[in-house]
C-alpha atoms as a PDB file:
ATOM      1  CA  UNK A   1       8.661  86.700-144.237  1.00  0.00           C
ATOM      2  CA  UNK A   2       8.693  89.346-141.492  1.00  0.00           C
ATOM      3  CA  UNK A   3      11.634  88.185-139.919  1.00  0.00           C
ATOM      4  CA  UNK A   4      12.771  87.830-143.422  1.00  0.00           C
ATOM      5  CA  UNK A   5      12.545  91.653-144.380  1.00  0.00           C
ATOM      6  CA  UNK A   6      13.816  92.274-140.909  1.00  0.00           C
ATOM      7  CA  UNK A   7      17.477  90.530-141.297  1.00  0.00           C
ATOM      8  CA  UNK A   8      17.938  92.415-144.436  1.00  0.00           C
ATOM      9  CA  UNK A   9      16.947  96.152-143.230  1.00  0.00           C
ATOM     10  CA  UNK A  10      19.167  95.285-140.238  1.00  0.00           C
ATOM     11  CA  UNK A  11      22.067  94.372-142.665  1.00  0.00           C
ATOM     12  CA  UNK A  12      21.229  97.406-144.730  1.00  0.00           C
ATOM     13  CA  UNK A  13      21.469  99.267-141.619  1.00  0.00           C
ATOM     14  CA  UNK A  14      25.187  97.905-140.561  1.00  0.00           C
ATOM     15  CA  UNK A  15      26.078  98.434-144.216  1.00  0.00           C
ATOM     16  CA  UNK A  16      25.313 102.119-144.143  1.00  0.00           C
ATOM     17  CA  UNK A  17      27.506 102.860-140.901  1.00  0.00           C
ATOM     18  CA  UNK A  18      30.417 101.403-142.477  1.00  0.00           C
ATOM     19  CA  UNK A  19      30.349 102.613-145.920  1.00  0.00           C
ATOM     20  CA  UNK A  20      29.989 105.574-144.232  1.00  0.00           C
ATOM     21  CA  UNK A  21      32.881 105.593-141.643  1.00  0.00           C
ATOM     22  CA  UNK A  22      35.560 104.165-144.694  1.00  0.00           C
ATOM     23  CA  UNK A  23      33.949 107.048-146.840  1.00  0.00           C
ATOM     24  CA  UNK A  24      34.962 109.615-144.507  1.00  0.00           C
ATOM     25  CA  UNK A  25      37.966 108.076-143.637  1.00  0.00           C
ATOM     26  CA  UNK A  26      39.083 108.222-147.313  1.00  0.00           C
ATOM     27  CA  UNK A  27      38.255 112.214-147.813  1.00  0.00           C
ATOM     28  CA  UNK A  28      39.802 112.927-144.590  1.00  0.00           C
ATOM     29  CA  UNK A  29      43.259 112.679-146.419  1.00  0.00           C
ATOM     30  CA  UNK A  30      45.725 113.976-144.317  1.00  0.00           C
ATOM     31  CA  UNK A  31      47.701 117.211-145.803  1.00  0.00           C
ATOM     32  CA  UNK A  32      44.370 118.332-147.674  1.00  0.00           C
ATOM     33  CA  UNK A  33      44.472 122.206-146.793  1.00  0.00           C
ATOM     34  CA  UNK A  34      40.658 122.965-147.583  1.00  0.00           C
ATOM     35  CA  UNK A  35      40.946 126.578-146.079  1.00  0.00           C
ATOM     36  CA  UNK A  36      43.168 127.189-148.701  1.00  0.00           C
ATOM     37  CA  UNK A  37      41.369 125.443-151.486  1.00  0.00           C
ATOM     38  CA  UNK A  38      38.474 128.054-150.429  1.00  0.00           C
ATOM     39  CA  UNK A  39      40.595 131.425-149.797  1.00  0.00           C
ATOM     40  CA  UNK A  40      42.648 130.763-152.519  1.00  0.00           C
ATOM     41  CA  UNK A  41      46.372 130.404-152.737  1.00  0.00           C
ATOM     42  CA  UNK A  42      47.570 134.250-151.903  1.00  0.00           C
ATOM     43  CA  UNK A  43      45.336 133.819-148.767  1.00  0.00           C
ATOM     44  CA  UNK A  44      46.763 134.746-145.615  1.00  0.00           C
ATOM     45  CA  UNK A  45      47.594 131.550-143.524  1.00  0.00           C
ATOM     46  CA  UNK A  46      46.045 132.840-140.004  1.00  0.00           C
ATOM     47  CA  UNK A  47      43.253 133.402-142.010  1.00  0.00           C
ATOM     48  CA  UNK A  48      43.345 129.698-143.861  1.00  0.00           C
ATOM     49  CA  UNK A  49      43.940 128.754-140.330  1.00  0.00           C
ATOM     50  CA  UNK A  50      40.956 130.216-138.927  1.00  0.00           C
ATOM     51  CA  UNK A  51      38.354 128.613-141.919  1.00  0.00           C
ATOM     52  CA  UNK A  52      40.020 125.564-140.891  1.00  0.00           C
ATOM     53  CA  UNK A  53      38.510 125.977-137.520  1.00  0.00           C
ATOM     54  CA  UNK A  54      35.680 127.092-138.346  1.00  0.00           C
ATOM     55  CA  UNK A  55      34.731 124.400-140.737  1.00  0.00           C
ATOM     56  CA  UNK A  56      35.984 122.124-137.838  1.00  0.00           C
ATOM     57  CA  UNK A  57      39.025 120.489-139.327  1.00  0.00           C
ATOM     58  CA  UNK A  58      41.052 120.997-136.604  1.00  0.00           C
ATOM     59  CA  UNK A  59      39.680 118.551-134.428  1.00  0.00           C
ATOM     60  CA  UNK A  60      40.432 114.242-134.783  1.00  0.00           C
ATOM     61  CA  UNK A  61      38.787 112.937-138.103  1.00  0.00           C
ATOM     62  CA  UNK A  62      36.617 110.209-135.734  1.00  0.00           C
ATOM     63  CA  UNK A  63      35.328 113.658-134.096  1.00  0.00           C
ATOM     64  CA  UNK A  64      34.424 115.113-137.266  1.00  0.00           C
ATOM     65  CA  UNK A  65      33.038 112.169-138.462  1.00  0.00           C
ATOM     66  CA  UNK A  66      31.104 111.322-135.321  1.00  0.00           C
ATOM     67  CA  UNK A  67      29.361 114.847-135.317  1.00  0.00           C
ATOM     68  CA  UNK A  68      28.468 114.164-139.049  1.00  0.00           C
ATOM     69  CA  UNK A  69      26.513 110.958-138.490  1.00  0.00           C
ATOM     70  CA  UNK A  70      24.822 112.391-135.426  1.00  0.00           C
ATOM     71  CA  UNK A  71      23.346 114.952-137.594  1.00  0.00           C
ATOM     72  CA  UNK A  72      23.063 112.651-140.740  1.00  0.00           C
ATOM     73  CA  UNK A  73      20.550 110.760-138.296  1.00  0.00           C
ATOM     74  CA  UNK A  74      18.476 113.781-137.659  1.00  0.00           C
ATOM     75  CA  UNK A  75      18.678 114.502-141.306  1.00  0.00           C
ATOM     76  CA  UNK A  76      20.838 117.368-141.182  1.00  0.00           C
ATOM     77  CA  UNK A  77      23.352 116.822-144.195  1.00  0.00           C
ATOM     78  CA  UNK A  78      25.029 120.028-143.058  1.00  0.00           C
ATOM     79  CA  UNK A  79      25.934 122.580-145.888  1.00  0.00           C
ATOM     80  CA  UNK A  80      28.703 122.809-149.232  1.00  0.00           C
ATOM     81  CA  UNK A  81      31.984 124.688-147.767  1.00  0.00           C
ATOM     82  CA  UNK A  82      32.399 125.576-151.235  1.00  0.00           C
ATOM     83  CA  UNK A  83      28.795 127.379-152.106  1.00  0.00           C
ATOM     84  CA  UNK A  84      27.060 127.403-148.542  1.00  0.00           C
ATOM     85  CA  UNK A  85      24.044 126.040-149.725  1.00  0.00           C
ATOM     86  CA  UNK A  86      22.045 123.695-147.636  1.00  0.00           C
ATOM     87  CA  UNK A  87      23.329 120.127-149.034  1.00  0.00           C
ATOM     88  CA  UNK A  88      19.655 117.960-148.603  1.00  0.00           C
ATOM     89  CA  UNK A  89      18.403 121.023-150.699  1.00  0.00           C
ATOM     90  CA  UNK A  90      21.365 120.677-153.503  1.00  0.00           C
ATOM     91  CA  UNK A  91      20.799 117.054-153.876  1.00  0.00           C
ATOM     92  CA  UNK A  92      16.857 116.850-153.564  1.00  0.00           C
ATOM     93  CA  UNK A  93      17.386 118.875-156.789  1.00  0.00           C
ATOM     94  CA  UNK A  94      19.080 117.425-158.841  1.00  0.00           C
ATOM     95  CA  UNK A  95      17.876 113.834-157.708  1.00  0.00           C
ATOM     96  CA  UNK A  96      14.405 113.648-159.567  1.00  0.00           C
ATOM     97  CA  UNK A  97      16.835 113.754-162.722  1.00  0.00           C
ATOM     98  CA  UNK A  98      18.550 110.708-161.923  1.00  0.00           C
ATOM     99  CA  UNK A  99      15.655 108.970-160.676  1.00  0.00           C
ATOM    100  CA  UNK A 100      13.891 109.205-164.170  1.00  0.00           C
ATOM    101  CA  UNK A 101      16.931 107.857-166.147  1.00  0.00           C
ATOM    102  CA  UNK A 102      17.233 104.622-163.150  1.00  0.00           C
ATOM    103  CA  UNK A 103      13.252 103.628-163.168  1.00  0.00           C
ATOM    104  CA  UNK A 104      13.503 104.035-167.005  1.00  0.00           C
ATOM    105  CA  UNK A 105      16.185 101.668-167.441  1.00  0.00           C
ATOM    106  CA  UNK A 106      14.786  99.593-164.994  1.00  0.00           C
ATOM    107  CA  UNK A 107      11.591  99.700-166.558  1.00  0.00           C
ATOM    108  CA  UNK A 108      13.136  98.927-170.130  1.00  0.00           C
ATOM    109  CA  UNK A 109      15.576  96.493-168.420  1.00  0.00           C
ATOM    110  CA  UNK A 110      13.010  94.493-167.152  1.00  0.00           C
ATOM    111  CA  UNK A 111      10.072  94.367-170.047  1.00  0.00           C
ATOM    112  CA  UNK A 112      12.566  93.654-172.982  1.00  0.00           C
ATOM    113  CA  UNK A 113      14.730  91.399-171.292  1.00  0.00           C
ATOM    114  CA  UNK A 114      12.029  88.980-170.012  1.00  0.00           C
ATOM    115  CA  UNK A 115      10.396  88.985-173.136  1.00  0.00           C
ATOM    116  CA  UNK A 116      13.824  87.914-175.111  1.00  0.00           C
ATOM    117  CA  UNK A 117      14.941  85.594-172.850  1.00  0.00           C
ATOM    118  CA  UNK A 118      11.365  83.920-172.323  1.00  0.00           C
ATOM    119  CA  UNK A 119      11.378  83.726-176.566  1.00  0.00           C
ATOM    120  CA  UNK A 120      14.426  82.624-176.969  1.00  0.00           C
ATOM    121  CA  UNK A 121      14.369  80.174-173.948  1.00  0.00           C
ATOM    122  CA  UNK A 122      10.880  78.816-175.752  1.00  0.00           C
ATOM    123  CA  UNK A 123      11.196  78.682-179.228  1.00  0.00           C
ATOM    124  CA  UNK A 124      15.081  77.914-179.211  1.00  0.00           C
ATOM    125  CA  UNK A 125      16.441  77.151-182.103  1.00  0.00           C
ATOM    126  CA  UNK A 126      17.505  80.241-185.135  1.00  0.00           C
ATOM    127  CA  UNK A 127      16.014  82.468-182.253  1.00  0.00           C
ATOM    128  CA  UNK A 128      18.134  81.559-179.826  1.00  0.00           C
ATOM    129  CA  UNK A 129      20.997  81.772-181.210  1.00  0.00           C
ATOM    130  CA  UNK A 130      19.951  85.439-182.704  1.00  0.00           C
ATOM    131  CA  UNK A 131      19.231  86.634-179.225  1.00  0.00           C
ATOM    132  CA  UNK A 132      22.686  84.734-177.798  1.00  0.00           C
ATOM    133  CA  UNK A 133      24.478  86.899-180.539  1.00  0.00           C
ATOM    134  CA  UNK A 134      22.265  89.987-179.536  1.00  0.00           C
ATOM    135  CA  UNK A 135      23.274  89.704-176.224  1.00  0.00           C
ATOM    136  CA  UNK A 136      27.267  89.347-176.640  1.00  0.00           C
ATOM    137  CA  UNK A 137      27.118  92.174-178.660  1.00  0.00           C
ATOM    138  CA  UNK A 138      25.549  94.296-176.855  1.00  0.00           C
ATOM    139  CA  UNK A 139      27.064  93.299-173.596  1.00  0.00           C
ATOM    140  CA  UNK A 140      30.366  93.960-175.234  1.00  0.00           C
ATOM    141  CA  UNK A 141      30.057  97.334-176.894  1.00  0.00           C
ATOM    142  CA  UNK A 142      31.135 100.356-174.527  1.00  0.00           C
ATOM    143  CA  UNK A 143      28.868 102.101-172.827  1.00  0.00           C
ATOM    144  CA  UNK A 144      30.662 105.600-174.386  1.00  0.00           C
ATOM    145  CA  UNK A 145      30.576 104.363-177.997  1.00  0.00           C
ATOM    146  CA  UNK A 146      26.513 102.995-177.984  1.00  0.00           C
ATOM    147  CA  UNK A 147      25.930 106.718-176.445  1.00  0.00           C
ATOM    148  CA  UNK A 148      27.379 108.483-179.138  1.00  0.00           C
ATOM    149  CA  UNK A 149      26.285 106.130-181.798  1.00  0.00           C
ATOM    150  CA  UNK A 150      22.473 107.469-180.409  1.00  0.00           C
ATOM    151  CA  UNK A 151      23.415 111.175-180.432  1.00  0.00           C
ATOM    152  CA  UNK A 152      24.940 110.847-183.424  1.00  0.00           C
ATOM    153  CA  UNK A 153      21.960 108.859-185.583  1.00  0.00           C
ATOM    154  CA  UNK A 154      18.730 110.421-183.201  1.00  0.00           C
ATOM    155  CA  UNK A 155      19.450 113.489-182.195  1.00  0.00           C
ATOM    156  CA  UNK A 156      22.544 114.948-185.182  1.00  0.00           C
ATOM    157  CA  UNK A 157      21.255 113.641-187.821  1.00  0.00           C
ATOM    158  CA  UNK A 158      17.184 112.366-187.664  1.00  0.00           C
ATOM    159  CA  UNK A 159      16.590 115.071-184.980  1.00  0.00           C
ATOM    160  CA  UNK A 160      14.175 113.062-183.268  1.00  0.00           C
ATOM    161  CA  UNK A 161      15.274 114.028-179.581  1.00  0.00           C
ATOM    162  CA  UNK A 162      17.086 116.885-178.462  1.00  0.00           C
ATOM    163  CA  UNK A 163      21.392 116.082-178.043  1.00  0.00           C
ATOM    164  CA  UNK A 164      21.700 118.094-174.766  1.00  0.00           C
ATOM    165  CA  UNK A 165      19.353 119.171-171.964  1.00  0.00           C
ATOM    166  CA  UNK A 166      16.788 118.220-169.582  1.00  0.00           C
ATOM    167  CA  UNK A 167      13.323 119.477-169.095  1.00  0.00           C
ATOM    168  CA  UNK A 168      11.229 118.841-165.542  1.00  0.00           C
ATOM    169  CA  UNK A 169       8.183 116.305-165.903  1.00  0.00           C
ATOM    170  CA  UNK A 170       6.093 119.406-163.916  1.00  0.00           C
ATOM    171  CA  UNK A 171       6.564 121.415-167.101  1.00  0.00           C
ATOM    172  CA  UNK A 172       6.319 119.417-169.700  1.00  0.00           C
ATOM    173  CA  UNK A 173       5.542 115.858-169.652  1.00  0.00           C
ATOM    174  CA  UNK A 174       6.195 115.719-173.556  1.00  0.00           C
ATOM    175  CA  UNK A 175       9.592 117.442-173.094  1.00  0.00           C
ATOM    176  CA  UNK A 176      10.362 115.288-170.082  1.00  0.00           C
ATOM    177  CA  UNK A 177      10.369 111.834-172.286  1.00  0.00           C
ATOM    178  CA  UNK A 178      12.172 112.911-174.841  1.00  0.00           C
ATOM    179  CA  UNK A 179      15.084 114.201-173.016  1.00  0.00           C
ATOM    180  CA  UNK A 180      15.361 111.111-171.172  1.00  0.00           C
ATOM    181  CA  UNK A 181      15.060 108.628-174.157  1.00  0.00           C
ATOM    182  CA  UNK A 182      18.139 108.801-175.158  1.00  0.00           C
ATOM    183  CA  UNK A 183      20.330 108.659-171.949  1.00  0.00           C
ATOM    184  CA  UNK A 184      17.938 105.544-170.907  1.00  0.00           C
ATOM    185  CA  UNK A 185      18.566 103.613-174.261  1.00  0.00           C
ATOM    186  CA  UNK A 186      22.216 104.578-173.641  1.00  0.00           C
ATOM    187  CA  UNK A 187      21.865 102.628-170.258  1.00  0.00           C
ATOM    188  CA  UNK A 188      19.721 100.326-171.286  1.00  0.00           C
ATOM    189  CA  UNK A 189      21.526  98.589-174.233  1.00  0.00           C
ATOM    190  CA  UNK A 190      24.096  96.648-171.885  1.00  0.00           C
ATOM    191  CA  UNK A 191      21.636  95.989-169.211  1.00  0.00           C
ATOM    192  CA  UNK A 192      19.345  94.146-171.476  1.00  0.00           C
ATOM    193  CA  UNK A 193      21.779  91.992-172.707  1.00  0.00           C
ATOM    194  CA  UNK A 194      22.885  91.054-169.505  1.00  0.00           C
ATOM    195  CA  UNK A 195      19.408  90.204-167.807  1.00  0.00           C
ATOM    196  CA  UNK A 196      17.794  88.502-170.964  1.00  0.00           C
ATOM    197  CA  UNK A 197      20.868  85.955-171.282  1.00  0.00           C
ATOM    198  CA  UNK A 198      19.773  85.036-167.368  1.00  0.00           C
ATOM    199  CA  UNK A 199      16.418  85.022-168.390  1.00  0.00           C
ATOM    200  CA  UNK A 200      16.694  82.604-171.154  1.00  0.00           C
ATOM    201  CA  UNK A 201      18.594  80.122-169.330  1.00  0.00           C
ATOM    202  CA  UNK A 202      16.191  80.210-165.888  1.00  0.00           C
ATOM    203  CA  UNK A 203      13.614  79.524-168.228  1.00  0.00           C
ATOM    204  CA  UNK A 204      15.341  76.413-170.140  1.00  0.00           C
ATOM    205  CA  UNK A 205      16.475  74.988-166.939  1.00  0.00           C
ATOM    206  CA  UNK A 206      12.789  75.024-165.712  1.00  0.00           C
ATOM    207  CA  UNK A 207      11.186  73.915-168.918  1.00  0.00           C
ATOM    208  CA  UNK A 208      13.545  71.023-168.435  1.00  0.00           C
ATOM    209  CA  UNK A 209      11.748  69.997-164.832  1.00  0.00           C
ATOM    210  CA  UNK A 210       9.604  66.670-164.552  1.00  0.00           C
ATOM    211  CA  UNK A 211       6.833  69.188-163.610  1.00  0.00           C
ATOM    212  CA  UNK A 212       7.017  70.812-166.486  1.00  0.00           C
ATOM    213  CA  UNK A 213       6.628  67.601-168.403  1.00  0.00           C
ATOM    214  CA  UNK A 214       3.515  66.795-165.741  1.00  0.00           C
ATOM    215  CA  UNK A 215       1.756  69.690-167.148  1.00  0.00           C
ATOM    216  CA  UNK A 216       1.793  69.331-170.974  1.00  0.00           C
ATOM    217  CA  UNK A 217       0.941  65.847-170.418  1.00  0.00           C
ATOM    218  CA  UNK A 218      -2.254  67.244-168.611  1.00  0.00           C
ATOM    219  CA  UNK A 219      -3.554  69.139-171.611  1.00  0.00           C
ATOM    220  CA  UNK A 220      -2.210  72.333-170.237  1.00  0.00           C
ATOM    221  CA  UNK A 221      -1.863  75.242-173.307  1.00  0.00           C
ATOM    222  CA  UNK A 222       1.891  76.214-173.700  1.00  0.00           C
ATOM    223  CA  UNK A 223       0.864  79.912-173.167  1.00  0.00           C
ATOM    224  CA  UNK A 224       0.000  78.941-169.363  1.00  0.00           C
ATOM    225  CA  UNK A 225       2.574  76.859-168.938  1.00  0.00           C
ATOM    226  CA  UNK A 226       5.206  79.176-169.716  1.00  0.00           C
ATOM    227  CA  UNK A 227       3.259  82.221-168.001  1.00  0.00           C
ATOM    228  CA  UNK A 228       2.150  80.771-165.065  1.00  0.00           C
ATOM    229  CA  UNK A 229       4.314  78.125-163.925  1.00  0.00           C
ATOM    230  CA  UNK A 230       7.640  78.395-165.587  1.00  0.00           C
ATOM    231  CA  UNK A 231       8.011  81.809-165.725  1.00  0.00           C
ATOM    232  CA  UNK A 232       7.375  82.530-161.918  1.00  0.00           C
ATOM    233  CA  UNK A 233      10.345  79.797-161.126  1.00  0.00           C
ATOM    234  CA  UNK A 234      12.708  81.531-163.080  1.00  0.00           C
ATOM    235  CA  UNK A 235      12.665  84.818-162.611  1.00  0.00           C
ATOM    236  CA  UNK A 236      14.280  84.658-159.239  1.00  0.00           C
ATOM    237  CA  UNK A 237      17.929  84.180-160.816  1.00  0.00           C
ATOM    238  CA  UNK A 238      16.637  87.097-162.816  1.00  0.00           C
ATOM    239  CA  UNK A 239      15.948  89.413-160.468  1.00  0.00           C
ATOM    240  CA  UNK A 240      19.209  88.863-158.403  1.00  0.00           C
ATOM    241  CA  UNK A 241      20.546  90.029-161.896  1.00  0.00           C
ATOM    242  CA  UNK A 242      18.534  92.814-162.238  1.00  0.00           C
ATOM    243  CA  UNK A 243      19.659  94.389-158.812  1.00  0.00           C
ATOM    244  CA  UNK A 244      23.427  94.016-159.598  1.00  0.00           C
ATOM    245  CA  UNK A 245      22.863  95.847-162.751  1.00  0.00           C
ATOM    246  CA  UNK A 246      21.623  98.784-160.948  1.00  0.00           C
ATOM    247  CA  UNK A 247      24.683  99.030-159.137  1.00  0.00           C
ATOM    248  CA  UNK A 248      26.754  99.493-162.520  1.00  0.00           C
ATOM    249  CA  UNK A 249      23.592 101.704-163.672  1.00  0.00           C
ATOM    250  CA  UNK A 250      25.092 104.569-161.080  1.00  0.00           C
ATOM    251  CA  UNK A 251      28.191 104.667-162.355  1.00  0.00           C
ATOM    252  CA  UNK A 252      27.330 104.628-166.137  1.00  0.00           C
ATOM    253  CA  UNK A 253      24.882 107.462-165.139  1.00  0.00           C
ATOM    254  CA  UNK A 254      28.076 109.736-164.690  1.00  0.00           C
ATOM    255  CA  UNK A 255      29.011 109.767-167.810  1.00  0.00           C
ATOM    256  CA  UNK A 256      25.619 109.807-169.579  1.00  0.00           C
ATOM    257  CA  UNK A 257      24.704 112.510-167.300  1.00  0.00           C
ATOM    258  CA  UNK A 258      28.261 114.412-168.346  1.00  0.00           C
ATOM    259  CA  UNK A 259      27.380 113.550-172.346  1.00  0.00           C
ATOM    260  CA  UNK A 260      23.935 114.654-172.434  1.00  0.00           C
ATOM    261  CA  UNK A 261      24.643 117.658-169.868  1.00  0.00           C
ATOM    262  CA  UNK A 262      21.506 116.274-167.812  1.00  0.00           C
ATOM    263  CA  UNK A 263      21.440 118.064-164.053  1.00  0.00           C
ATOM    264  CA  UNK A 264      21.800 114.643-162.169  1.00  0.00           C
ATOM    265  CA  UNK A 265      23.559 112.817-159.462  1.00  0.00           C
ATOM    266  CA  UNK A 266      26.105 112.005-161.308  1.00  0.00           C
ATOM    267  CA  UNK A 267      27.443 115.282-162.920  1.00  0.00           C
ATOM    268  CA  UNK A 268      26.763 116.794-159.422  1.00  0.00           C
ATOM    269  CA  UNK A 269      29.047 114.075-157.964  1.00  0.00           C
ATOM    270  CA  UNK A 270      31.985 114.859-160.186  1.00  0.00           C
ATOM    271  CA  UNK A 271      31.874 118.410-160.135  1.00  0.00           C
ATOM    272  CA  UNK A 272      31.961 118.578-156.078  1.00  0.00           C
ATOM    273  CA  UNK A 273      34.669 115.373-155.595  1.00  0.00           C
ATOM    274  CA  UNK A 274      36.757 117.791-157.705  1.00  0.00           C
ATOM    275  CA  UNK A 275      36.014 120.307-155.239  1.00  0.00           C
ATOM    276  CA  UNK A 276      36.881 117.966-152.042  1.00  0.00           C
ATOM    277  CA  UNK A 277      33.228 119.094-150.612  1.00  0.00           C
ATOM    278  CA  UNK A 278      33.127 116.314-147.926  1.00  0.00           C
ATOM    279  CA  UNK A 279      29.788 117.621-146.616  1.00  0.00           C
ATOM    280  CA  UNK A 280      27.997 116.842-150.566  1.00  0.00           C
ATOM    281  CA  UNK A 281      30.455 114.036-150.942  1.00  0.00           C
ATOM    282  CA  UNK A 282      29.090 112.146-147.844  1.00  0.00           C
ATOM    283  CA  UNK A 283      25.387 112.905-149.116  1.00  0.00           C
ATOM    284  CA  UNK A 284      25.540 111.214-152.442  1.00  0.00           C
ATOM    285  CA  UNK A 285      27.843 108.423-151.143  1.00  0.00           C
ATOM    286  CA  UNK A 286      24.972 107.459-148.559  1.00  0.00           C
ATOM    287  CA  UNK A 287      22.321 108.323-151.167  1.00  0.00           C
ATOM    288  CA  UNK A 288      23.897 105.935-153.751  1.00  0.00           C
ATOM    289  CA  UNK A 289      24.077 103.275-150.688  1.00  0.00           C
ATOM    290  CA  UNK A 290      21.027 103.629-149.390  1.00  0.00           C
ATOM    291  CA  UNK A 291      19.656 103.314-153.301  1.00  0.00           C
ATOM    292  CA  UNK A 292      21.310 100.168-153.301  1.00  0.00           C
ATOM    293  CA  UNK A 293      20.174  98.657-150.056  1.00  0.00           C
ATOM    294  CA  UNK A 294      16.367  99.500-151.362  1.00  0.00           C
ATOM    295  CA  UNK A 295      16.768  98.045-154.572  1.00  0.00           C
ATOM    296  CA  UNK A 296      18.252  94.796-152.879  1.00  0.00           C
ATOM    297  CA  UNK A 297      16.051  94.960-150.125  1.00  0.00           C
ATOM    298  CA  UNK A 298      12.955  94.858-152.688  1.00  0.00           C
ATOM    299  CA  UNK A 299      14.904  92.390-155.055  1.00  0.00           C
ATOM    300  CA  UNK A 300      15.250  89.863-151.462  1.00  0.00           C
ATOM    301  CA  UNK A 301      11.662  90.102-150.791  1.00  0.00           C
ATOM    302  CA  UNK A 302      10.074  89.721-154.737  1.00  0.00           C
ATOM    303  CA  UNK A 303      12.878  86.501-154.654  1.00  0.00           C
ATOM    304  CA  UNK A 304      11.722  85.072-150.846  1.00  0.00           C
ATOM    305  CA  UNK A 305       7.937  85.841-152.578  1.00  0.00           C
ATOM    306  CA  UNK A 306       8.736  84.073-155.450  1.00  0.00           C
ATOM    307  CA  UNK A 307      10.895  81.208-154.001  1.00  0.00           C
ATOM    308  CA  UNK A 308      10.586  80.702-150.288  1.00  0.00           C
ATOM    309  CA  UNK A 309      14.009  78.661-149.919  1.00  0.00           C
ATOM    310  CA  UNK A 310      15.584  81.981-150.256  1.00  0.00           C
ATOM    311  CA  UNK A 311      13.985  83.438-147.319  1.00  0.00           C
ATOM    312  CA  UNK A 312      16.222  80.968-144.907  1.00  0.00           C
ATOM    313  CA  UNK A 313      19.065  82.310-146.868  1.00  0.00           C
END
């Protein structure tokens, strides 16, 4: 298992380098005058020149990029050209907000889709085919539309949770959940329906096993069964699910984040690539990265726990 964990930090590791190298690559666009962007257009150009220099543009992009990572590995993360603040300060900020809609939706994800898909893969029948039709629809339905369809019913018109706005856990837990219910249901509606339809069909495949058959032949209640034996074998495909869907959570948390004017990652990331601030840029690339490596690092090892055929994998 060791060596296991080890193969996958180690391709986490390689992964980070060269999302990182193609990301700077990309922002590096040559013909990009960022001195000017800053001084503004009537600027002088010795003195657009001079920022230049100063912010280091001047010199080859590997250069640049080069003395980035070797203070990304110290944990230096430099500062915003446009606002001068300290960039692991900016983002620390404005990443607890985030991090409560993504363990929320994970956290819905997770409970409600293993409970439809184990029903419907059990009972069959009317409620399978309800939770099949469940499913398409609310795999189908865009993300934009199922948002505003919330705002519009929970917050406009029932006034259950507030339409805008976020308040911090450390001042009011209360306050906290209800600004976040919203923007996770928004997330959470596709994500469901995606996992659960995996769900059901691990656990139909495995109810189908000789094993299976072993056990009710034994005497063995159906409750046990299904929780014990069954259910452990397929939630494997599950989980591999699960971790792909929090890729596509980051990028639907843009525009939840933009809807519901929440402080996050996401809203952070668009106002600043508007900017061209490669110095915040390269901080929430490598923070969305390294989010994903730890969810699919901890999605390898719950699957090589759960089935250890994957571990030679």
């Amino acid at each position: 298992m060791l060596k296991f964990i080890a193969r996958r930090i180690a391709a986490g590791a390689l992964l980070l380098v060269v999302i990182s190298f193609l990301s700077y690559l990309l922002l590096s666009v040559p013909g990009t005058d960022v001195g000017r962007q800053l001084l503004g257009q009537g600027a002088d150009q010795a003195a657009v020149d001079a920022k230049n220099t100063s912010l280091g543009l001047d010199r080859p992009v590997l250069t640049q990029y080069a003395d980035w990572l070797a203070r990304a590995v110290r944990g230096d993360l430099g500062t915003s050209w446009f606002t001068s603040e300290d960039v692991g300060t900016a983002v620390a900020g404005r990443l607890p907000v985030t991090a409560s809609l993504m363990l929320g939706v994970t956290l819905v994800t997770t409970v409600v889709s293993f409970l439809l898909g184990v029903w419907a893969g059990v009972r069959r029948g009317a409620v399978d085919r309800l939770v099949q039709v469940l499913g398409v629809v609310g795999y189908a339905l865009p993300g934009f539309l199922v948002t505003l369809v919330l705002v519009l019913v929970f917050a406009v018109r029932l006034n259950w949770f507030p339409a805008i706005g976020y308040t911090p856990f450390t001042e009011s837990p209360g306050g906290w959940l209800s600004t976040i219910t919203l923007p996770v249901l928004s997330l959470s509606v596709a994500s469901v329906a995606g996992v659960c339809q995996q769900v059901r069909g691990a656990v139909i495949d495995v109810l189908r096993q000789d094993y299976v058959r072993t056990l009710r032949a034994r005497g063995l209640p159906a409750s046990r069964i299904v929780f014990r034996h069954v259910l452990r074998n397929a939630s494997a495909p599950a989980l591999a699910v699960l971790g792909m869907q929090f890729v596509g959570l980051l990028g639907g948390a843009v525009l939840v984040e933009q809807i519901f004017g929440l402080p996050g990652i996401g809203s952070m990331t668009v106002t600043y690539t508007a900017r061209g601030d490669i110095p915040v840029i390269m901080a929430l690339v490598m923070l969305t990265v390294v989010g994903v490596v730890l969810i699919n690092l901890l999605v390898d090892i719950m699957i090589g726990w759960l089935d250890p055929k994957a571990r030679a994998a």
